[in-house]
N, C-alpha and C. Protein backbone atom coordinates (compact mmCIF):
# COMPACT_ATOMS: atom_id res chain seq x y z
N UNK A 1 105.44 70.82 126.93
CA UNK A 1 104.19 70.59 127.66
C UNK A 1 103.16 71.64 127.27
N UNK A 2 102.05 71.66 127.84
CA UNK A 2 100.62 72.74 127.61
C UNK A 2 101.19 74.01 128.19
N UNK A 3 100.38 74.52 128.01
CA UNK A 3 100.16 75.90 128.51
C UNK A 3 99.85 75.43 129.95
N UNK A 4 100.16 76.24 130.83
CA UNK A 4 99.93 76.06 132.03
C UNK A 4 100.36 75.40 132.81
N UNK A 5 101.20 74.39 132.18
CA UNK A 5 102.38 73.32 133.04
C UNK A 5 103.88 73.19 133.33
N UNK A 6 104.45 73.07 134.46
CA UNK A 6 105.56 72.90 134.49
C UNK A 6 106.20 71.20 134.76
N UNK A 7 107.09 71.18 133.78
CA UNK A 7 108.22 69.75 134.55
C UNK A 7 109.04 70.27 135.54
N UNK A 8 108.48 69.62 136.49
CA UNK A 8 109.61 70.05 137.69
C UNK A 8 110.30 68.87 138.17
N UNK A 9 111.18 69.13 138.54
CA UNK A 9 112.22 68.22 139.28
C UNK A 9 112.39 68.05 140.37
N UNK A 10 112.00 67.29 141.62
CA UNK A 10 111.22 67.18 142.72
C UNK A 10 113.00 67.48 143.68
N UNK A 11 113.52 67.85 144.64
CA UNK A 11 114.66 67.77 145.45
C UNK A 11 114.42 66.17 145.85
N UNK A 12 115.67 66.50 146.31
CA UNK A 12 116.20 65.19 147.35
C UNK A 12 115.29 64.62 148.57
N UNK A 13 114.77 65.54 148.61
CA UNK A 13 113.85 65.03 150.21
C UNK A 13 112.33 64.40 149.81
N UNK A 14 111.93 62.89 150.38
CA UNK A 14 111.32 62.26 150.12
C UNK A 14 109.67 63.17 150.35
N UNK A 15 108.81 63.17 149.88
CA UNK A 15 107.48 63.76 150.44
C UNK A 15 106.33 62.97 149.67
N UNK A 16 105.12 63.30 150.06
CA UNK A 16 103.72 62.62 149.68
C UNK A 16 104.18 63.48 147.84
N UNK A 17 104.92 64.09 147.41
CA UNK A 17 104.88 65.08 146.08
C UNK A 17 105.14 63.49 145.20
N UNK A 18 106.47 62.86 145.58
CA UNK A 18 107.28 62.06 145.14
C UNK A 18 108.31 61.67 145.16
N UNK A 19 109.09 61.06 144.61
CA UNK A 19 110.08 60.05 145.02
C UNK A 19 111.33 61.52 144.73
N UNK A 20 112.54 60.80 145.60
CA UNK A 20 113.79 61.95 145.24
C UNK A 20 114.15 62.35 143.85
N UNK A 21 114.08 63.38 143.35
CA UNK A 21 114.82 63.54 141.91
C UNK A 21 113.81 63.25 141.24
N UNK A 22 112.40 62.83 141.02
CA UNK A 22 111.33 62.52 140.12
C UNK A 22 111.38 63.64 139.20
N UNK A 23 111.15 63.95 138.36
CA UNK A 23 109.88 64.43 137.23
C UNK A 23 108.87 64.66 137.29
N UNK A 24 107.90 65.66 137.51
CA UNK A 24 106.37 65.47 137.79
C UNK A 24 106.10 66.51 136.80
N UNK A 25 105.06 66.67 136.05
CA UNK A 25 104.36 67.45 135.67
C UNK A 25 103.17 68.22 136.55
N UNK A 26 103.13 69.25 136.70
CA UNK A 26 102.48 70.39 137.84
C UNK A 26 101.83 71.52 136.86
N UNK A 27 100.74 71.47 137.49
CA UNK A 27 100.09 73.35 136.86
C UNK A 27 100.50 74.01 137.77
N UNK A 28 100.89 75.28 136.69
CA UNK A 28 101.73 76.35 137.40
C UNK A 28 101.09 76.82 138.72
N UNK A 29 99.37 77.10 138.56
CA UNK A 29 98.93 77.62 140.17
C UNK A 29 99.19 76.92 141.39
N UNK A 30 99.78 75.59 141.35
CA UNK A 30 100.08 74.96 142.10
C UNK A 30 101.77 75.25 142.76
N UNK A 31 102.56 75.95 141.99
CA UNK A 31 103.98 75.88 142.43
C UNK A 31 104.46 77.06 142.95
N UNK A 32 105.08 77.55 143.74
CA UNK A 32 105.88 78.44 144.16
C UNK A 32 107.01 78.75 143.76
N UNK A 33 107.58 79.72 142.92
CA UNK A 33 108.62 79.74 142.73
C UNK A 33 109.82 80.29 143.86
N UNK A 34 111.30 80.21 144.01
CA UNK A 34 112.00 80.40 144.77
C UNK A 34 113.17 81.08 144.09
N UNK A 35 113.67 81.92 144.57
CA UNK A 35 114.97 82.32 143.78
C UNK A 35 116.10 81.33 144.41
N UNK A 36 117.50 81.68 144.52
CA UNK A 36 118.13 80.95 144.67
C UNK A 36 118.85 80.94 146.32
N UNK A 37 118.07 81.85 147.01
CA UNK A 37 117.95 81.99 148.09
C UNK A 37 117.30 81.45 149.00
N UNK A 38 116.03 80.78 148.47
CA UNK A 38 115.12 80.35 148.74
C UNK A 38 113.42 81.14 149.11
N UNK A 39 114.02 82.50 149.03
CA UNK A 39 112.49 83.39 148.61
C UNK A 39 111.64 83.20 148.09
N UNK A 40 110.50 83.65 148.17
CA UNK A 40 109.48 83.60 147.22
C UNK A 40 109.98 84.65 146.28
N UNK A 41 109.23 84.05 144.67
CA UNK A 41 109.45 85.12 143.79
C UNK A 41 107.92 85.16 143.39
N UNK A 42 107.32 86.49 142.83
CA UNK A 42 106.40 86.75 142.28
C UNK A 42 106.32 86.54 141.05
N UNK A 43 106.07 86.30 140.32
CA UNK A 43 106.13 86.04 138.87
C UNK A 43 104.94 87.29 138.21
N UNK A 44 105.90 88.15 136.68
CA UNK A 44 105.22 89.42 136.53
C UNK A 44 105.48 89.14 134.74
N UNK A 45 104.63 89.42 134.40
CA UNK A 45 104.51 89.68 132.70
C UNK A 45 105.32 90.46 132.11
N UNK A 46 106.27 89.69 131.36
CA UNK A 46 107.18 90.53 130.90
C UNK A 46 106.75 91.73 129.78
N UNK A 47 107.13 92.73 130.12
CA UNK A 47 106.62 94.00 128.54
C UNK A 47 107.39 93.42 127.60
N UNK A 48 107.26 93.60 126.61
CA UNK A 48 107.73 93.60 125.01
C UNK A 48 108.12 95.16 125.11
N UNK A 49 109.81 95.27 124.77
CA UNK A 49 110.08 96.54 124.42
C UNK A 49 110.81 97.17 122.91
N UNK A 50 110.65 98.00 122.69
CA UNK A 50 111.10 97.86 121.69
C UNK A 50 112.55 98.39 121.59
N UNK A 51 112.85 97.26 120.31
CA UNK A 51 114.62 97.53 120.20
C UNK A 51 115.27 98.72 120.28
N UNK A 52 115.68 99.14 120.99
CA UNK A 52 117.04 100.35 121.29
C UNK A 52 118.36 99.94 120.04
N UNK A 53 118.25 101.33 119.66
CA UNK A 53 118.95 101.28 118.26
C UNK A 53 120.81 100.93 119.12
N UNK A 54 121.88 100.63 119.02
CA UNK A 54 123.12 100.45 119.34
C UNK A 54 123.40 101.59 119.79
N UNK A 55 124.73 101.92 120.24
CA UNK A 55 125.12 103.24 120.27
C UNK A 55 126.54 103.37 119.01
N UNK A 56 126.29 104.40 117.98
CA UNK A 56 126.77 104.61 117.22
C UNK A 56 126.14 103.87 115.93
N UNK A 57 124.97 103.53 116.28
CA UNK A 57 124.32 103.32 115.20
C UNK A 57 123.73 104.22 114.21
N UNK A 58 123.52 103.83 112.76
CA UNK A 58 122.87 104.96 111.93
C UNK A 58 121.80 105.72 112.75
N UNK A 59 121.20 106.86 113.09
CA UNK A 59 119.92 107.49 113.64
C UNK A 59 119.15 107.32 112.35
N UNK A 60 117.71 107.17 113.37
CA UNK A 60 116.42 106.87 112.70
C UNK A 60 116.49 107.35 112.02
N UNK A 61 115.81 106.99 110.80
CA UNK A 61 115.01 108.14 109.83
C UNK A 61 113.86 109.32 110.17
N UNK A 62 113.80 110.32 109.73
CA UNK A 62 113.46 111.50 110.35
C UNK A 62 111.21 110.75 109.55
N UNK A 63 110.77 111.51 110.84
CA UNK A 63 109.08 110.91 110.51
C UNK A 63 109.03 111.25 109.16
N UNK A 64 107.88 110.70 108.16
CA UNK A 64 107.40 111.42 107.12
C UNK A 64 106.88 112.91 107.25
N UNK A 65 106.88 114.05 106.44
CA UNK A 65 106.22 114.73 106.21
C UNK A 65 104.88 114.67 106.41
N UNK A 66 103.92 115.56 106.39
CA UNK A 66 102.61 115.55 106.02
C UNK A 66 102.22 116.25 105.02
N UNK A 67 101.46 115.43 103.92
CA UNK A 67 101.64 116.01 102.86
C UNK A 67 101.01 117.41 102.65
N UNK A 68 101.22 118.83 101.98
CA UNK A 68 100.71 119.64 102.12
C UNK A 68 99.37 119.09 101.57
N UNK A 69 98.64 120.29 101.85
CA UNK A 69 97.05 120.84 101.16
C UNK A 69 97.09 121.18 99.83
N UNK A 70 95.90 120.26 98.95
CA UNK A 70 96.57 120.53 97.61
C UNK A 70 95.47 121.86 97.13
N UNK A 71 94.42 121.91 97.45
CA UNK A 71 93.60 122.78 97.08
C UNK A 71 92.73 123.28 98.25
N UNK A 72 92.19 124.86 98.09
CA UNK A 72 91.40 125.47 99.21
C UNK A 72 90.17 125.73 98.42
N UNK A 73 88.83 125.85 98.97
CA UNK A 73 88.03 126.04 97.98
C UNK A 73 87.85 127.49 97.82
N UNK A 74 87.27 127.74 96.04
CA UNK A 74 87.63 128.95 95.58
C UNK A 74 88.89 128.91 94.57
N UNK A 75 89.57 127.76 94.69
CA UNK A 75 90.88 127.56 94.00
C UNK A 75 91.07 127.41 92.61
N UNK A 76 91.27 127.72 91.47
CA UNK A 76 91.62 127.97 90.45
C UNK A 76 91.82 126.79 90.17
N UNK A 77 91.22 125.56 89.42
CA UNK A 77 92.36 124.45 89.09
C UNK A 77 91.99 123.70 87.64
N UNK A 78 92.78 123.12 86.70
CA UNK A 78 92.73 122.99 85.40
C UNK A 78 92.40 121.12 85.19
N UNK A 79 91.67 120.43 84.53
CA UNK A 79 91.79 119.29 84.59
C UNK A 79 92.76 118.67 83.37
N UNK A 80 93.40 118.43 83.85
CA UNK A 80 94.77 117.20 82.91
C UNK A 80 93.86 116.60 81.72
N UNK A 81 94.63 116.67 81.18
CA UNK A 81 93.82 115.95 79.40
C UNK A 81 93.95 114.77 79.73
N UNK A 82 94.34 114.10 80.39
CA UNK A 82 94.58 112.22 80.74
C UNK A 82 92.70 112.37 81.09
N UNK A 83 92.06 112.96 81.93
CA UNK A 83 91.21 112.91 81.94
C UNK A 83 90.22 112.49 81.28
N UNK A 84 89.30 111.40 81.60
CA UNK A 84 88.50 111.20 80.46
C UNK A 84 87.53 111.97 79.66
N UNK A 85 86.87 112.89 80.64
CA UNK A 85 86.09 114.03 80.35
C UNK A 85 86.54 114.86 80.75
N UNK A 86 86.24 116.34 80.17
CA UNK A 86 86.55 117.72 80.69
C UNK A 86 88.06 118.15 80.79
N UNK A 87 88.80 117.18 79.76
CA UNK A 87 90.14 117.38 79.62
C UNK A 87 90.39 118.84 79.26
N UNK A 88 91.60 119.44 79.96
CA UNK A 88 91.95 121.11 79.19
C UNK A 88 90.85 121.82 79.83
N UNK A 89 90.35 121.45 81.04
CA UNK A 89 89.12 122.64 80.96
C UNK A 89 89.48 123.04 82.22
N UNK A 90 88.92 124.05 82.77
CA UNK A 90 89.52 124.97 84.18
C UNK A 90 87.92 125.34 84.78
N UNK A 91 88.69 125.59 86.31
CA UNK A 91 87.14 125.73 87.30
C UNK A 91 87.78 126.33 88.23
N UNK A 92 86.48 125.79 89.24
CA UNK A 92 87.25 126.72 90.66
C UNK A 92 86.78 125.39 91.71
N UNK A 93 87.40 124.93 92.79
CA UNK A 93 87.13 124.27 93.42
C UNK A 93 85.95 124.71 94.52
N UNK A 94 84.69 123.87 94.78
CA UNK A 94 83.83 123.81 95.15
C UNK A 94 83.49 123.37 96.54
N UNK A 95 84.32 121.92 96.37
CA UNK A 95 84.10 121.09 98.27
C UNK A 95 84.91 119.76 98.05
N UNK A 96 85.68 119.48 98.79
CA UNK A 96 86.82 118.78 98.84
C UNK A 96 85.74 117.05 99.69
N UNK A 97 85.50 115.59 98.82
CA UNK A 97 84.77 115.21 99.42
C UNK A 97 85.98 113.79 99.79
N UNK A 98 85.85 112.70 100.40
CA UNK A 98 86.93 112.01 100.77
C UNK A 98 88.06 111.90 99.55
N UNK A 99 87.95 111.55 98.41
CA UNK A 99 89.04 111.27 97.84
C UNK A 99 89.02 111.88 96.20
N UNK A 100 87.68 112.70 96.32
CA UNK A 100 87.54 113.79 94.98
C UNK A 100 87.07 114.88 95.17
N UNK A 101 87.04 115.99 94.67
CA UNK A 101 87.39 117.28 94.43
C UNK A 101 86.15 117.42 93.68
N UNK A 102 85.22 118.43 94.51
CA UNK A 102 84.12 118.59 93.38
C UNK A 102 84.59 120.05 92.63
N UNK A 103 84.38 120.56 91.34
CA UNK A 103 84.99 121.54 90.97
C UNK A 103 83.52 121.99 90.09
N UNK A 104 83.44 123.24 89.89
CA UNK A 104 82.58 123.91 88.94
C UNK A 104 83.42 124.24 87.76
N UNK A 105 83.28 123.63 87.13
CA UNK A 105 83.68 124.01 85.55
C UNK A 105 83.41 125.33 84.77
N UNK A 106 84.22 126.05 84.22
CA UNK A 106 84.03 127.40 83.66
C UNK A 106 82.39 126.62 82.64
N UNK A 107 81.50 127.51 82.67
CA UNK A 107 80.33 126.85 81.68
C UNK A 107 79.58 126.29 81.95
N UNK A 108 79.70 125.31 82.73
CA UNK A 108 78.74 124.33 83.68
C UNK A 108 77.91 125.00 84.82
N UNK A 109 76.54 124.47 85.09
CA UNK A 109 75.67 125.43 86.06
C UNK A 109 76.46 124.49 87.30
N UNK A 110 76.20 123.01 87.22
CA UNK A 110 76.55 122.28 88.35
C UNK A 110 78.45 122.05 88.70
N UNK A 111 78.70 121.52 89.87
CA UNK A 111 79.89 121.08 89.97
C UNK A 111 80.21 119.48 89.50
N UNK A 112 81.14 119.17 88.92
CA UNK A 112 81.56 117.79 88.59
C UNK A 112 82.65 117.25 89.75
N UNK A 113 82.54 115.89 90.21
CA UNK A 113 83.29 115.33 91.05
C UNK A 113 84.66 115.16 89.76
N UNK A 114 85.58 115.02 90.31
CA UNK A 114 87.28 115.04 89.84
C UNK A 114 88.07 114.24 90.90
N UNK A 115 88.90 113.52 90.51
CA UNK A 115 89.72 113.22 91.48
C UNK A 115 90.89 113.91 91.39
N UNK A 116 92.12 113.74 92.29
CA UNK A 116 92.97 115.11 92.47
C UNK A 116 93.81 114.69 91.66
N UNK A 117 94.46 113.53 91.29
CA UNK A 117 95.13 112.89 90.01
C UNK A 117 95.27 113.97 89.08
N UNK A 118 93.77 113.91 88.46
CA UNK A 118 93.55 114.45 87.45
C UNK A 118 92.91 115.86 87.51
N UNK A 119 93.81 116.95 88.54
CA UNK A 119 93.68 118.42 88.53
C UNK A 119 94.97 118.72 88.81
N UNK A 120 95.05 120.25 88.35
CA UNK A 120 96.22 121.33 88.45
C UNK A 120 96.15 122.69 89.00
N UNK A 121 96.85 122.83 89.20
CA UNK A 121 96.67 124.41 89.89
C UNK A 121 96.49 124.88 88.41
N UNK A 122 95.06 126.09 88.38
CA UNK A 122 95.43 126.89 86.89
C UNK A 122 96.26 127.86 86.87
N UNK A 123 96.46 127.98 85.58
CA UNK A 123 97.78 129.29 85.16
C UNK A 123 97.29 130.43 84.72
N UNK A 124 95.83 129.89 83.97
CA UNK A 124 94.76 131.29 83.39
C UNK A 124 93.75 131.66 85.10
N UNK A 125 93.24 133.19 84.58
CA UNK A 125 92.77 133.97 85.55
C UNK A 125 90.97 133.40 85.41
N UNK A 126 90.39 133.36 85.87
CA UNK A 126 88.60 133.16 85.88
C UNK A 126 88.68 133.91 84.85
N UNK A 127 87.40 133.64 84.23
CA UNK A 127 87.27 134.10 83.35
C UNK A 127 86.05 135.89 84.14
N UNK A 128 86.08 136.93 83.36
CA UNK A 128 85.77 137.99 83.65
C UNK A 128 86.19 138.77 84.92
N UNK A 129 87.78 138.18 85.51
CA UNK A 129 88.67 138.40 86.44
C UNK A 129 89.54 139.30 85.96
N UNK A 130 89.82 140.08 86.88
CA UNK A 130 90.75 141.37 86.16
C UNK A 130 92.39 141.20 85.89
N UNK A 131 93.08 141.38 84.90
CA UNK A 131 93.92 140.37 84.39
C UNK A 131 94.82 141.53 84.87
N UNK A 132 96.02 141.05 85.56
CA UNK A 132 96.99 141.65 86.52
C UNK A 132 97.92 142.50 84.95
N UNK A 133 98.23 143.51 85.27
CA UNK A 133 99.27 144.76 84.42
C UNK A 133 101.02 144.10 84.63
N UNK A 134 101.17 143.81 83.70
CA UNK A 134 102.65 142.84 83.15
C UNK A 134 103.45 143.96 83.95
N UNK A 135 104.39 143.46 84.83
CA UNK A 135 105.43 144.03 85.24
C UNK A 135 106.35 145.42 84.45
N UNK A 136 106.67 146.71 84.80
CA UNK A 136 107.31 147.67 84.00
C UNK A 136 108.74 146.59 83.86
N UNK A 137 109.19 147.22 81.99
CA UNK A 137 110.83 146.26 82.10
C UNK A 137 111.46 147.49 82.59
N UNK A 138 112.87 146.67 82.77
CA UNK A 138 113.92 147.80 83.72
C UNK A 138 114.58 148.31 82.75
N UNK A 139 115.04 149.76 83.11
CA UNK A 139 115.92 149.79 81.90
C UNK A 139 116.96 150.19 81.60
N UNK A 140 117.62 150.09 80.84
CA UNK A 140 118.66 149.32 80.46
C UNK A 140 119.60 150.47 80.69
N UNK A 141 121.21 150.17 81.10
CA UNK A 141 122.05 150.99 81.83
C UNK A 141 122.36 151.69 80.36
């Protein structure tokens, strides 16, 4: 039937509803429900819950991570030769904008947008940066 209708099955006792045992089709605001006591029941919207894993079932999988922070600005970073331009070349990161990386290029007055794909953390120092004194070797027994 529709939305909003019930087939009901009329009792035994004759009334203006209908004959004993009939069939009628009824909108629901019209009916009372009864438990089997003969109470009224309220009728309540069932929640949707969600499935409860078994007991002794595998446990969830643990949430994802969040992925770290790939760059801070000020950051040292090299662009990947996959790059179409400015392959092999190194900068410093500038301003992080939704989904590219503006970077100043060693040489360049302006910053170039990059996407993060195509950057690396650099391995060389800025250039006119003071280049760290190689570790003393140990020596030898």
């Amino acid at each position: 039937k529709q939305r909003g209708w019930l087939v009901v099955k009329l009792d035994e006792n004759e009334g203006e509803d209908g004959a004993p045992g009939e069939e009628r089709s009824i909108r629901t605001n019209f009916v009372t429900l009864l438990d089997a006591a003969g109470n009224d029941v309220v009728p309540t919207k069932k929640k949707r819950r969600r499935p409860t894993a078994a007991p002794g079932a595998a446990p969830a999988p643990a949430p994802r991570k969040r992925r770290p922070k790939d760059f801070e600005e000020g950051d040292r970073v090299t662009v990947l030769e996959s790059a179409d331009s400015h392959g092999g070349r190194s900068g410093a990161i500038v301003e992080k904008n939704t989904a590219w990386w503006r970077v100043k290029l060693d040489g360049d007055n302006e910053a170039t947008s990059i996407r993060r794909k195509d950057l690396r953390a650099a391995t060389t120092p800025a250039p006119g940066a003071p280049v760290p004194a190689p570790a003393p070797a140990a020596a030898a027994p």
